[in-house]
C-alpha atoms as a PDB file:
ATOM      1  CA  UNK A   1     -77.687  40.082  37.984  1.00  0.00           C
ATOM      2  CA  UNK A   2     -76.022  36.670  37.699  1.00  0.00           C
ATOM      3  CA  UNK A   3     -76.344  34.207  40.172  1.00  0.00           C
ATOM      4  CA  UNK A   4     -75.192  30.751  41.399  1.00  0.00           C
ATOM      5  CA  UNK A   5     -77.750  28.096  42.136  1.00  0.00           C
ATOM      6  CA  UNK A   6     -77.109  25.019  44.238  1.00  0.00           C
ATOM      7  CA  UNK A   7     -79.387  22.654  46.223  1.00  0.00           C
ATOM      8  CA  UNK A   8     -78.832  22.856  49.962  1.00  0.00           C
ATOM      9  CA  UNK A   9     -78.772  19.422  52.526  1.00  0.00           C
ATOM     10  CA  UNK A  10     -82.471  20.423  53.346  1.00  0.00           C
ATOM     11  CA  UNK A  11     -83.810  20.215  49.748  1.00  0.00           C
ATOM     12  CA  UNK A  12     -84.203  23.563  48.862  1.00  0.00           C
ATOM     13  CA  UNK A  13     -83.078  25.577  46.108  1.00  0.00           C
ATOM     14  CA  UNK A  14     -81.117  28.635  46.690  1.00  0.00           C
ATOM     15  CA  UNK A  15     -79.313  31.652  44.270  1.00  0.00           C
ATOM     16  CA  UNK A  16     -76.612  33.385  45.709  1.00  0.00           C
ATOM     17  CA  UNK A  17     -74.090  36.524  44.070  1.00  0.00           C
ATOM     18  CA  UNK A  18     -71.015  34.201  44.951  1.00  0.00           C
ATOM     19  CA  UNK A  19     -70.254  31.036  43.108  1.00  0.00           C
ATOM     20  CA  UNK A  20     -67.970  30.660  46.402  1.00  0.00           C
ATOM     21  CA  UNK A  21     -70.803  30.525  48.837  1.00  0.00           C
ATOM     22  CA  UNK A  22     -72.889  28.055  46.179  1.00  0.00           C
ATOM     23  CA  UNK A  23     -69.678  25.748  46.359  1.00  0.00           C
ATOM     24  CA  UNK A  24     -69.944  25.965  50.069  1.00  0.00           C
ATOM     25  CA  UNK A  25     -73.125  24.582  50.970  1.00  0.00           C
ATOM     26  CA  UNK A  26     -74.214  22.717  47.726  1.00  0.00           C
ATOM     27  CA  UNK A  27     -74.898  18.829  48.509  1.00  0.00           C
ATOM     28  CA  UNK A  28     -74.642  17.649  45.237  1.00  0.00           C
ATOM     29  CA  UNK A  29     -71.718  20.080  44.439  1.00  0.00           C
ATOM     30  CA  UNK A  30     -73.641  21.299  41.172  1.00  0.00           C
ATOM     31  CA  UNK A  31     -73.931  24.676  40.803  1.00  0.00           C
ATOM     32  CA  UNK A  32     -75.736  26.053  37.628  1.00  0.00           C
ATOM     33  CA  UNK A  33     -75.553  30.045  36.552  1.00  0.00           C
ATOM     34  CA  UNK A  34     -78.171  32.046  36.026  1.00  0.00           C
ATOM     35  CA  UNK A  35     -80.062  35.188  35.431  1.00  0.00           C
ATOM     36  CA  UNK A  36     -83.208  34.562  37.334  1.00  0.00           C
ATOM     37  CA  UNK A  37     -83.753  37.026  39.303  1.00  0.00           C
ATOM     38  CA  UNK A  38     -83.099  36.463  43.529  1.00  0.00           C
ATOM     39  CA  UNK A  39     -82.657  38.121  46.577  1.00  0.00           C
ATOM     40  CA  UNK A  40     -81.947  36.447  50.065  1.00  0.00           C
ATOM     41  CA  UNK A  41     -81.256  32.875  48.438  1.00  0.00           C
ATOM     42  CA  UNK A  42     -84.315  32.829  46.642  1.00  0.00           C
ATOM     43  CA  UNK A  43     -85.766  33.290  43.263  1.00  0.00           C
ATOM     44  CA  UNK A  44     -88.286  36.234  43.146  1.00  0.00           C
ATOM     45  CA  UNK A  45     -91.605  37.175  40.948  1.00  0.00           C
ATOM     46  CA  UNK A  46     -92.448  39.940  39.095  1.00  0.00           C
ATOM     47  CA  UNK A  47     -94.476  40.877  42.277  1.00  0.00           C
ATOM     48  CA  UNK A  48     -90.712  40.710  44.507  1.00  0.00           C
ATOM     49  CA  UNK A  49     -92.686  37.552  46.805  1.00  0.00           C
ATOM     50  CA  UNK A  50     -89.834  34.855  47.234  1.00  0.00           C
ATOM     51  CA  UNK A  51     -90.137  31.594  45.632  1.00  0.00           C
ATOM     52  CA  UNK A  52     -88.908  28.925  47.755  1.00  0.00           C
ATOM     53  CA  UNK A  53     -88.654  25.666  45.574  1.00  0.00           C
ATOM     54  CA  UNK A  54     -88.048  22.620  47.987  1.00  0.00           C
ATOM     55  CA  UNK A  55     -89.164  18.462  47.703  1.00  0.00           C
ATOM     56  CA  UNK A  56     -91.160  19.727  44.271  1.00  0.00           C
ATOM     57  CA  UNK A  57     -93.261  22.539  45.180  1.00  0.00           C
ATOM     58  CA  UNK A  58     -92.809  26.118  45.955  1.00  0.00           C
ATOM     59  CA  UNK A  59     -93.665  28.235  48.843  1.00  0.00           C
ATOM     60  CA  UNK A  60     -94.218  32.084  47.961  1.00  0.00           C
ATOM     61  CA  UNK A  61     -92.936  34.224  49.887  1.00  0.00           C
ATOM     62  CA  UNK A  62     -92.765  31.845  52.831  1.00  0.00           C
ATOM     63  CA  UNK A  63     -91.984  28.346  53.451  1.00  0.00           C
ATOM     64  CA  UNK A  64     -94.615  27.723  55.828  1.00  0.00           C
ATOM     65  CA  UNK A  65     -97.572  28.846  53.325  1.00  0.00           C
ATOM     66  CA  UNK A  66     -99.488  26.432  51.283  1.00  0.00           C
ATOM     67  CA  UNK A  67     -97.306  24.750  48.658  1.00  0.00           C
ATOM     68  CA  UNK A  68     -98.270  25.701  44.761  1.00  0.00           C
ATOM     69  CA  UNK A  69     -96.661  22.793  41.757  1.00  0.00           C
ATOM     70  CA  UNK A  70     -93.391  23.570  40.859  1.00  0.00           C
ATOM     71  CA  UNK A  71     -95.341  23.213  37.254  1.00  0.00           C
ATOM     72  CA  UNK A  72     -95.932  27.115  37.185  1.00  0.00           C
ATOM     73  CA  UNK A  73     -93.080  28.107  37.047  1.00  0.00           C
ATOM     74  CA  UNK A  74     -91.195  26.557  34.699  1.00  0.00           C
ATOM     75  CA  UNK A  75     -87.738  28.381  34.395  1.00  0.00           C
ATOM     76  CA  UNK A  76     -87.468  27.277  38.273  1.00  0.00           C
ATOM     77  CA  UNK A  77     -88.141  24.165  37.644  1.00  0.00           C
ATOM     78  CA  UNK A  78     -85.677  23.340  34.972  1.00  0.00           C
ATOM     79  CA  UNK A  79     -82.958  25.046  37.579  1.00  0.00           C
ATOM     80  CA  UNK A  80     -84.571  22.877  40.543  1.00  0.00           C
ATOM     81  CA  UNK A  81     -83.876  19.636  38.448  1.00  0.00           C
ATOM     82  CA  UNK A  82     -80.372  20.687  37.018  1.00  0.00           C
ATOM     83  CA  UNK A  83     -78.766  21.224  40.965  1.00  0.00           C
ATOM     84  CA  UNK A  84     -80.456  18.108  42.432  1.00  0.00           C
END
């Protein structure tokens, strides 16, 4: 399913179904399509764990877990750096 990304005022990296809702609450006002998959805002694995991407890292699954390098997952990160 296509999505909208867009970086919100906290930081973080969401993908939403409407490119209306991405104009909405993007800071930066870029908003990049895509095809990665999401659910709730978020980017998800091949497991279905969120990936929160936010200040560099990611949180999986929840954004008050241990942060893992943005590094791993590189699709996300070349999203993450196109809406900032």
């Amino acid at each position: 399913m296509i999505g909208y990304a867009y970086m919100s005022k906290s930081g973080t990296l969401h993908i939403v179904d409407k490119r209306s809702d991405a104009e909405e609450f993007s800071v930066s006002g870029k908003i990049v399509e895509t095809d990665l998959p999401h659910r709730g805002g978020y980017e998800i694995d091949a497991a279905g764990e969120n990936l929160i991407a936010e200040d560099g890292v990611v949180h999986i699954d929840d954004a008050h877990a241990a942060p893992v390098s943005l590094d791993r997952f590189p699709e996300l990160k070349a999203l993450y750096e196109q809406v900032k």
